[in-house]
C-alpha atoms as a PDB file:
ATOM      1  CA  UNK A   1       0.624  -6.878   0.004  1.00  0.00           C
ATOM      2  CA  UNK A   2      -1.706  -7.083   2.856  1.00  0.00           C
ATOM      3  CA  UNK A   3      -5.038  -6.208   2.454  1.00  0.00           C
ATOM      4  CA  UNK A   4      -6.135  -3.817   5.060  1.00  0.00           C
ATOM      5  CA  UNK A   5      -9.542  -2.611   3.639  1.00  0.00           C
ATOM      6  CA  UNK A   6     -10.482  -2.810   6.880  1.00  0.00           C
ATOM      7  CA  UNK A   7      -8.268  -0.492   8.705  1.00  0.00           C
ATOM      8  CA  UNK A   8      -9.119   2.441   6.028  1.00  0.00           C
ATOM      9  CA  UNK A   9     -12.066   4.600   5.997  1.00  0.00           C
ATOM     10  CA  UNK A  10     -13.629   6.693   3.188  1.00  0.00           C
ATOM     11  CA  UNK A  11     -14.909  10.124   4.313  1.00  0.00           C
ATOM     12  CA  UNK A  12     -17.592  10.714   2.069  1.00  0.00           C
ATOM     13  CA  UNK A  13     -19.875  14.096   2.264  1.00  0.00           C
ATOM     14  CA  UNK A  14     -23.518  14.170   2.920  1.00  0.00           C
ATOM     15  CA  UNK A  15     -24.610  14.528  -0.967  1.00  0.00           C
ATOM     16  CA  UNK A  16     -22.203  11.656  -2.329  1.00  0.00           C
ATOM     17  CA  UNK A  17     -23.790   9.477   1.097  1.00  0.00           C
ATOM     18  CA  UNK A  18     -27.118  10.596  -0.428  1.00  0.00           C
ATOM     19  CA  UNK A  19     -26.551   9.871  -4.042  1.00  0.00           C
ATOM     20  CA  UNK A  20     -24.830   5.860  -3.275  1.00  0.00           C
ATOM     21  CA  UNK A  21     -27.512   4.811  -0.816  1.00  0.00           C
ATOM     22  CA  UNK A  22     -30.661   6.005  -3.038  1.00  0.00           C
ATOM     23  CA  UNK A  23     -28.394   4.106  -5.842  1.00  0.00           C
ATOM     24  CA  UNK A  24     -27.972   0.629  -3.355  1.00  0.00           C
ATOM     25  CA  UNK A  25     -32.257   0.837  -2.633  1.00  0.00           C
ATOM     26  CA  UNK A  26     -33.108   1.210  -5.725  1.00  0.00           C
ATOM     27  CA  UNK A  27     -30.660  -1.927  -6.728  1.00  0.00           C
ATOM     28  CA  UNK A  28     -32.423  -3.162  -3.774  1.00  0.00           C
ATOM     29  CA  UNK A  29     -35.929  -2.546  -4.576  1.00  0.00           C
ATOM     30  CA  UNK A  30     -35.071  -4.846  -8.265  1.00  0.00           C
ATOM     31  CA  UNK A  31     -34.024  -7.350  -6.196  1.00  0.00           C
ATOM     32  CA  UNK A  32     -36.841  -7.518  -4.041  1.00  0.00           C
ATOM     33  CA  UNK A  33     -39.095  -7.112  -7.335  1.00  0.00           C
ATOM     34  CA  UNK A  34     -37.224 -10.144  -8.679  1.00  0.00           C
ATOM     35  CA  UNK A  35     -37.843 -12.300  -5.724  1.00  0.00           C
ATOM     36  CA  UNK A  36     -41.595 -11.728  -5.922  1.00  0.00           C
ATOM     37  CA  UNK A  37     -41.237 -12.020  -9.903  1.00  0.00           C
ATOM     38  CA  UNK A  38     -39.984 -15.785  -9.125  1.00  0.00           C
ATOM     39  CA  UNK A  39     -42.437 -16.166  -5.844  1.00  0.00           C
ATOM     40  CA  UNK A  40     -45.207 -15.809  -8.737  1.00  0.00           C
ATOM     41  CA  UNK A  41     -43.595 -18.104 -11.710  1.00  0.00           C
ATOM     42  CA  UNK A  42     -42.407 -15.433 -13.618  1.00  0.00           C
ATOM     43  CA  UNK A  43     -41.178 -16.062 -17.337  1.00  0.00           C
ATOM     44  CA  UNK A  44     -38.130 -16.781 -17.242  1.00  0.00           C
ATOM     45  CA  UNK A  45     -37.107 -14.348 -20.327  1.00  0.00           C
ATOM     46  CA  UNK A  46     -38.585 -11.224 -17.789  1.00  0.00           C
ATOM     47  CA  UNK A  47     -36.327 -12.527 -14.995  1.00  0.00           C
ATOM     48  CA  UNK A  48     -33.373 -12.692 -16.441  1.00  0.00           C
ATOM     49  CA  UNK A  49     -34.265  -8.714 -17.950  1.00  0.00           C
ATOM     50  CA  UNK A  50     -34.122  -7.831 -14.467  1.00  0.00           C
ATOM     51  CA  UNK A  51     -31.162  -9.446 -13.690  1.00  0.00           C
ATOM     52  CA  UNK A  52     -29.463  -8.030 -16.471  1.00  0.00           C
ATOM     53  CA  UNK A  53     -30.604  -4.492 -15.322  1.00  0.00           C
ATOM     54  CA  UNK A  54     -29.715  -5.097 -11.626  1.00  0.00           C
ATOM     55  CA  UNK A  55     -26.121  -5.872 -13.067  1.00  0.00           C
ATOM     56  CA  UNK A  56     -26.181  -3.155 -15.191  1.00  0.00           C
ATOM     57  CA  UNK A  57     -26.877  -1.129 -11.964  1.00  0.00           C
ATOM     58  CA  UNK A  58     -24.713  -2.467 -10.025  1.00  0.00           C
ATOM     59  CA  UNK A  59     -21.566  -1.874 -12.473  1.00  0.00           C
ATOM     60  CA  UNK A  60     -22.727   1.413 -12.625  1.00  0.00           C
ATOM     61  CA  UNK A  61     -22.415   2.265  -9.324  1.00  0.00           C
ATOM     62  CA  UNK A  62     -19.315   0.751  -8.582  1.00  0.00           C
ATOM     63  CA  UNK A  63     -17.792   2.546 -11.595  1.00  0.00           C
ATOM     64  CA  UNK A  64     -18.877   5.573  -9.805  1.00  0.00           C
ATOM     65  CA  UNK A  65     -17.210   4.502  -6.859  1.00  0.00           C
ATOM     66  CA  UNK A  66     -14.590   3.736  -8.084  1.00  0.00           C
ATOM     67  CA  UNK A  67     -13.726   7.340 -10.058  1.00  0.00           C
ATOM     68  CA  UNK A  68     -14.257   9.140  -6.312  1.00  0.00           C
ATOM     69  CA  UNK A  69     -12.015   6.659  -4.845  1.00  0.00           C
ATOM     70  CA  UNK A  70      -9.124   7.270  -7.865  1.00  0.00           C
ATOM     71  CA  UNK A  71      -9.830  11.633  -7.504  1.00  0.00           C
ATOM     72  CA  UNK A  72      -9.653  11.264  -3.799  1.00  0.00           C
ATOM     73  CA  UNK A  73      -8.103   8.021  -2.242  1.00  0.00           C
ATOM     74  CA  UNK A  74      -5.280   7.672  -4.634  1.00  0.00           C
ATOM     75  CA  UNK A  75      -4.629  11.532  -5.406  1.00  0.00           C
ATOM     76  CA  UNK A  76      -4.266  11.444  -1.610  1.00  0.00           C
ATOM     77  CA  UNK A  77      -2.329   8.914  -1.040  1.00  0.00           C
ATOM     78  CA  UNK A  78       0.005   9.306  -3.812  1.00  0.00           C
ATOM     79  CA  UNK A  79       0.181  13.072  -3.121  1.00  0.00           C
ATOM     80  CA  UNK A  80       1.327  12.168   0.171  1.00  0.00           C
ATOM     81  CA  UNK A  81       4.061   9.662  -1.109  1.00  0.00           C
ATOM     82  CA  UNK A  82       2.184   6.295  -0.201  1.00  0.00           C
ATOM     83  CA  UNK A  83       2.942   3.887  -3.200  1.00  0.00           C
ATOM     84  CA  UNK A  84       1.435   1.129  -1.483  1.00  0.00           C
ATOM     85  CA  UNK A  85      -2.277   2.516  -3.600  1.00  0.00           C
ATOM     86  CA  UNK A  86      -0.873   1.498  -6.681  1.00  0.00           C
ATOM     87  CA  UNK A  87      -0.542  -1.928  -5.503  1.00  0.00           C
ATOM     88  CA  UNK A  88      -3.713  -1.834  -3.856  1.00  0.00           C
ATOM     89  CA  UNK A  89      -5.124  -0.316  -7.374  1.00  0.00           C
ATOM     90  CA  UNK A  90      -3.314  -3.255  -9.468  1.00  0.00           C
ATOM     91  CA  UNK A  91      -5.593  -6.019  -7.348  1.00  0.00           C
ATOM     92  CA  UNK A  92      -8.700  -3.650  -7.433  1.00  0.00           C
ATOM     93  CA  UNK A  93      -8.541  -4.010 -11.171  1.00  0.00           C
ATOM     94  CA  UNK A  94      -7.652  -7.782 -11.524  1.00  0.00           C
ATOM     95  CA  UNK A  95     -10.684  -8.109  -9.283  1.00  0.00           C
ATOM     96  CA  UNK A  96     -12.724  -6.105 -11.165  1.00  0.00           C
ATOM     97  CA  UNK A  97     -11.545  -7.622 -14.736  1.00  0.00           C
ATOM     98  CA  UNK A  98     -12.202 -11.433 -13.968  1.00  0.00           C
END
């Protein structure tokens, strides 16, 4: 299967824009907190905290992502007859699971 991620495009509407990029600063925003957590010799017990709640975040959002993409992507697609998702789906997961 090729993987043509690139040649696809997800139409998302102003709201669900809204809702993923406040998501991605605040992700960004812990980041940026960690950084200046290690610039001034943080303990390393409250760093990894943060980390743990950036990943936490992180999964979050791509599980989010990823329940749009199945109830409009895939409906789509499969609704239209294109099996090829269910491939693409199939290496999404292993992806996800390793």
């Amino acid at each position: 299967m090729d993987n043509n991620c690139c040649n696809k495009k997800t139409k998302r509407n102003l709201d669900e824009k809204k809702l993923i990029t406040n998501r991605l600063n605040r992700i960004s925003g812990q980041i940026n907190g960690i950084n200046r957590m290690i610039e001034n010799d943080a303990y390393c017990n409250d760093v990894l905290i943060q980390l743990s709640a950036v990943e936490n975040a992180v999964k979050s959002l791509s599980t989010h992502i990823l329940e749009n993409h199945l109830y409009t992507c895939v409906a789509r697609d499969l609704e239209n007859g294109n099996l090829d998702t269910i491939d693409e789906l199939i290496s999404l997961f292993k992806r996800f699971n390793k």
